[in-house]
C-alpha atoms as a PDB file:
ATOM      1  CA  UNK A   1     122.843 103.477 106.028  1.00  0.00           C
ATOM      2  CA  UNK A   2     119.964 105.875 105.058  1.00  0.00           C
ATOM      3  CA  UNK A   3     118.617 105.725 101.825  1.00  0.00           C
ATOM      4  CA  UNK A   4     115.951 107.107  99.730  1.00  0.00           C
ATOM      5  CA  UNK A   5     115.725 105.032  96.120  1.00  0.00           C
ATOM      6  CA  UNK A   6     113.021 106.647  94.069  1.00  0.00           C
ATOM      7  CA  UNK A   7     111.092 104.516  90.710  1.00  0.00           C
ATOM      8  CA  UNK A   8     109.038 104.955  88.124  1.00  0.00           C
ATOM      9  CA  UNK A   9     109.675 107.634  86.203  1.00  0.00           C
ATOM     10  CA  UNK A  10     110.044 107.206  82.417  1.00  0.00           C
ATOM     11  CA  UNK A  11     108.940 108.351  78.871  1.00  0.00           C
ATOM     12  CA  UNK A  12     105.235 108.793  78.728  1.00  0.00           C
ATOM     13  CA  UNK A  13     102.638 111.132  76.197  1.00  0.00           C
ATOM     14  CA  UNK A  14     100.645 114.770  76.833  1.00  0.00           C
ATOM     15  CA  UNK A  15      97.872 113.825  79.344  1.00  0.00           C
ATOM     16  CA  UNK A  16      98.897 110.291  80.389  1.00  0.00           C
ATOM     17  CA  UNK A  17      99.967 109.055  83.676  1.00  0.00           C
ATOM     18  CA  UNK A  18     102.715 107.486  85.786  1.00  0.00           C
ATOM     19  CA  UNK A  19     103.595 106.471  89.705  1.00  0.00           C
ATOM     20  CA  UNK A  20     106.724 107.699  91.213  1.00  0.00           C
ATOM     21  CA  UNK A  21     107.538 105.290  94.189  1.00  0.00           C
ATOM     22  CA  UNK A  22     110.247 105.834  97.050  1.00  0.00           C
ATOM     23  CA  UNK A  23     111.408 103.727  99.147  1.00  0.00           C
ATOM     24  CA  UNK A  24     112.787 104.641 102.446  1.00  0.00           C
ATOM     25  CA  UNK A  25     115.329 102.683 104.298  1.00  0.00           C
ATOM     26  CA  UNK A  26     116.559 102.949 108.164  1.00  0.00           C
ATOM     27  CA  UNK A  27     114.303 104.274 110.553  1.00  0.00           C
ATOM     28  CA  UNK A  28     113.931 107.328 108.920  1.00  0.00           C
ATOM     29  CA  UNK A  29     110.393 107.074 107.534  1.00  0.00           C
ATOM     30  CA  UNK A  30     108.436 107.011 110.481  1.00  0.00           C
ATOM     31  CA  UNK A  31     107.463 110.080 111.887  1.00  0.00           C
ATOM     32  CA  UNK A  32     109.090 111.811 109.012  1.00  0.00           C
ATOM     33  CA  UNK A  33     107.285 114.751 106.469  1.00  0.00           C
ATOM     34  CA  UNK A  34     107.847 113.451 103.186  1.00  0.00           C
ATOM     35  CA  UNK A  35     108.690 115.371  99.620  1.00  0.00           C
ATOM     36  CA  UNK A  36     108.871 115.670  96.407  1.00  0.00           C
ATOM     37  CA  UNK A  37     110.741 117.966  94.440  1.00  0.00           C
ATOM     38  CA  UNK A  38     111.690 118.244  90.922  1.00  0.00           C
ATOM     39  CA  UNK A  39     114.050 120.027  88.317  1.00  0.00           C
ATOM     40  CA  UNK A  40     113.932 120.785  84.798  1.00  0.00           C
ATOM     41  CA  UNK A  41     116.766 121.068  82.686  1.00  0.00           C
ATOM     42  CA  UNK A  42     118.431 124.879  83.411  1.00  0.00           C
ATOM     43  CA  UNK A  43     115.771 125.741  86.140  1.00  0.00           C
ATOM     44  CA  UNK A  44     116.048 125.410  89.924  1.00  0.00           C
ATOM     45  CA  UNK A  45     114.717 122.410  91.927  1.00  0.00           C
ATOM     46  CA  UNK A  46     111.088 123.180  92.692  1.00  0.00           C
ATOM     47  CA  UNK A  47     108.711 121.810  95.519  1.00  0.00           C
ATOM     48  CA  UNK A  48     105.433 119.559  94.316  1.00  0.00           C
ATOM     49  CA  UNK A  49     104.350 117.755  97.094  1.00  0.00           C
ATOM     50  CA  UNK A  50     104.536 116.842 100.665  1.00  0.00           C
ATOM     51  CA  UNK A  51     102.834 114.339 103.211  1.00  0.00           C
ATOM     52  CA  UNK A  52     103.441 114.253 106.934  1.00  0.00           C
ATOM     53  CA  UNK A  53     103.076 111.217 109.157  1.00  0.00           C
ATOM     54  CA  UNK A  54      99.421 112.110 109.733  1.00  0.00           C
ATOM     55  CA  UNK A  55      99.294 111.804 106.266  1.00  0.00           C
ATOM     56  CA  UNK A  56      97.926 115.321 105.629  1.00  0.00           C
ATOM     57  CA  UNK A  57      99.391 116.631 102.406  1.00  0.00           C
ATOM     58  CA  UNK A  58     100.272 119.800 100.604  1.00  0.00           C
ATOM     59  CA  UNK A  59     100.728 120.845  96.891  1.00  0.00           C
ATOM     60  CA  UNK A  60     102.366 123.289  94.167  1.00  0.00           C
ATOM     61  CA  UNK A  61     100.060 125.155  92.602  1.00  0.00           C
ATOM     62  CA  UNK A  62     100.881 123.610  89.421  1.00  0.00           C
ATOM     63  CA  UNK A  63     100.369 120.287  89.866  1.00  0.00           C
ATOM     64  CA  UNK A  64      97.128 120.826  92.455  1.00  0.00           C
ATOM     65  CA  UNK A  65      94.105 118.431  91.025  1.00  0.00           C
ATOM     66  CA  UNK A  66      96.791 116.435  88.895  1.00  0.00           C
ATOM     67  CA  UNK A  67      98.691 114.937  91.539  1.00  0.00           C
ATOM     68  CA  UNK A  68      98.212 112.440  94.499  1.00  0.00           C
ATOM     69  CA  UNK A  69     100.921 111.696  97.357  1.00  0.00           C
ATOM     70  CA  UNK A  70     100.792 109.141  99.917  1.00  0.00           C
ATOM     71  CA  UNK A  71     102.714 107.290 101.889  1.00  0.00           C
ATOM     72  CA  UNK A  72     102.603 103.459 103.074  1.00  0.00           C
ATOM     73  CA  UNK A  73     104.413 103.010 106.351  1.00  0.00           C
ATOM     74  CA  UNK A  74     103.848  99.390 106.066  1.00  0.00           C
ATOM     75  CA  UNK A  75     106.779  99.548 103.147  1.00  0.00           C
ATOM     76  CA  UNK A  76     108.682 102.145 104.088  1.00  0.00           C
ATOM     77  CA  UNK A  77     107.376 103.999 100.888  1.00  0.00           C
ATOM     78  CA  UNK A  78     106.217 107.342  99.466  1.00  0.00           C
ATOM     79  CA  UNK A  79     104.240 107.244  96.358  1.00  0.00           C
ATOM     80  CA  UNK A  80     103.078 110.364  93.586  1.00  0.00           C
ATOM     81  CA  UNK A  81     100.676 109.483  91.676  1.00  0.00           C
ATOM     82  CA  UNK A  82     100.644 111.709  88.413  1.00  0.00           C
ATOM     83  CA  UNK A  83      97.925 112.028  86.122  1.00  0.00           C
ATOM     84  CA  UNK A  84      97.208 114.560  83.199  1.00  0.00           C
ATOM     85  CA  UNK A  85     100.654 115.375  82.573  1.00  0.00           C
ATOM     86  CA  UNK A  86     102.083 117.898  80.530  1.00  0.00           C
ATOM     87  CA  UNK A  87     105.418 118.725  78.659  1.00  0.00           C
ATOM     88  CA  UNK A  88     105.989 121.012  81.538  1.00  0.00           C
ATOM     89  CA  UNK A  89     105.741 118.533  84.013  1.00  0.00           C
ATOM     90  CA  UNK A  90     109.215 117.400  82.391  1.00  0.00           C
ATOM     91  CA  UNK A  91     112.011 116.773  85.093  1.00  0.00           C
ATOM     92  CA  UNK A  92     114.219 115.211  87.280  1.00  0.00           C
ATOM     93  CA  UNK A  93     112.177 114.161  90.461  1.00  0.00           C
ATOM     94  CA  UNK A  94     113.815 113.640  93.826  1.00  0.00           C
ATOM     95  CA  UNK A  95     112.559 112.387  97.065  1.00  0.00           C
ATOM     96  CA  UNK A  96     113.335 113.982 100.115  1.00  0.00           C
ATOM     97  CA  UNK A  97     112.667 112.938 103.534  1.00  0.00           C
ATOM     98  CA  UNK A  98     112.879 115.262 107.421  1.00  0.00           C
ATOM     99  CA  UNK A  99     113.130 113.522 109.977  1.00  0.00           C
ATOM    100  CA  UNK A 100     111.846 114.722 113.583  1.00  0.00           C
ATOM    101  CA  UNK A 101     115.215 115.407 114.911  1.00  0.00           C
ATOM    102  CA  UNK A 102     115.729 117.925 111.461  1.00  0.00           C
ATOM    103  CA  UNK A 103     118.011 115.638 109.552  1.00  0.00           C
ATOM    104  CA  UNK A 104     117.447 116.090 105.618  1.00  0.00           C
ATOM    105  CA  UNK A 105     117.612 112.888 103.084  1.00  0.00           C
ATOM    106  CA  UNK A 106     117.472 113.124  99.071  1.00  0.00           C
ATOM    107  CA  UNK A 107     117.278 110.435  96.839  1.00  0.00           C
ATOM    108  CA  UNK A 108     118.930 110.258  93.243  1.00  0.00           C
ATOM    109  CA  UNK A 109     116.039 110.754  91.037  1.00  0.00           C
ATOM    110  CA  UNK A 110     114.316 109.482  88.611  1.00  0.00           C
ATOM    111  CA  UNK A 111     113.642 111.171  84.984  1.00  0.00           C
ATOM    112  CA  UNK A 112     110.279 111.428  83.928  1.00  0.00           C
ATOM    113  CA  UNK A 113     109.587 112.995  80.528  1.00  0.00           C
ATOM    114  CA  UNK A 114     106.293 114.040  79.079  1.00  0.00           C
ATOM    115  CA  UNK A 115     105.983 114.307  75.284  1.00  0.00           C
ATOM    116  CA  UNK A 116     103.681 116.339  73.400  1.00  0.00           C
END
């Protein structure tokens, strides 16, 4: 069964940082470009960042300089690295996952929630 199971999001202050992990299970990973997305409470679900199997990534505007994705094929994992983060940056963040063949996989999310 194909899973995506996201960690590390939590409660943290104005300019601090966390890691947002994913972990990737079948045979899904390789090859696949890798995503993150996230949504705020009454706002749609918004692209941040991206990482192909090459490992060449791509980034929202917002979060550009602040960010960091990468991926470990060795564990089956996707990591964001977040640093500087605002109340903004408040939101439900998912993993997603497209695989070569098309096929699309979300996670469940994890909260992470930036106070001011």
């Amino acid at each position: 069964q194909v899973q995506l199971v996201e960690s590390g999001g939590g409660l943290v202050q104005a300019g601090g940082s966390l890691r947002l992990s994913c972990v990737a299970s079948g045979s899904i990973f390789s090859g696949s470009v890798m995503r993150w997305y996230r949504q705020a409470p009454g706002k749609q679900r918004e692209f941040v960042a991206s990482i192909n199997s090459g490992g060449s990534a791509g980034y929202a505007d917002s979060v550009k300089g602040r960010f960091t994705i990468s991926r470990d094929s060795a564990k089956n994992t996707v990591y964001l690295q977040m640093n500087s983060l605002k109340p903004e940056d408040t939101a439900v963040y998912y993993c997603h996952a497209q695989t070569t063949q098309g096929y699309i996989y979300w996670g469940q999310g994890t909260q992470v929630t930036v106070s001011s």
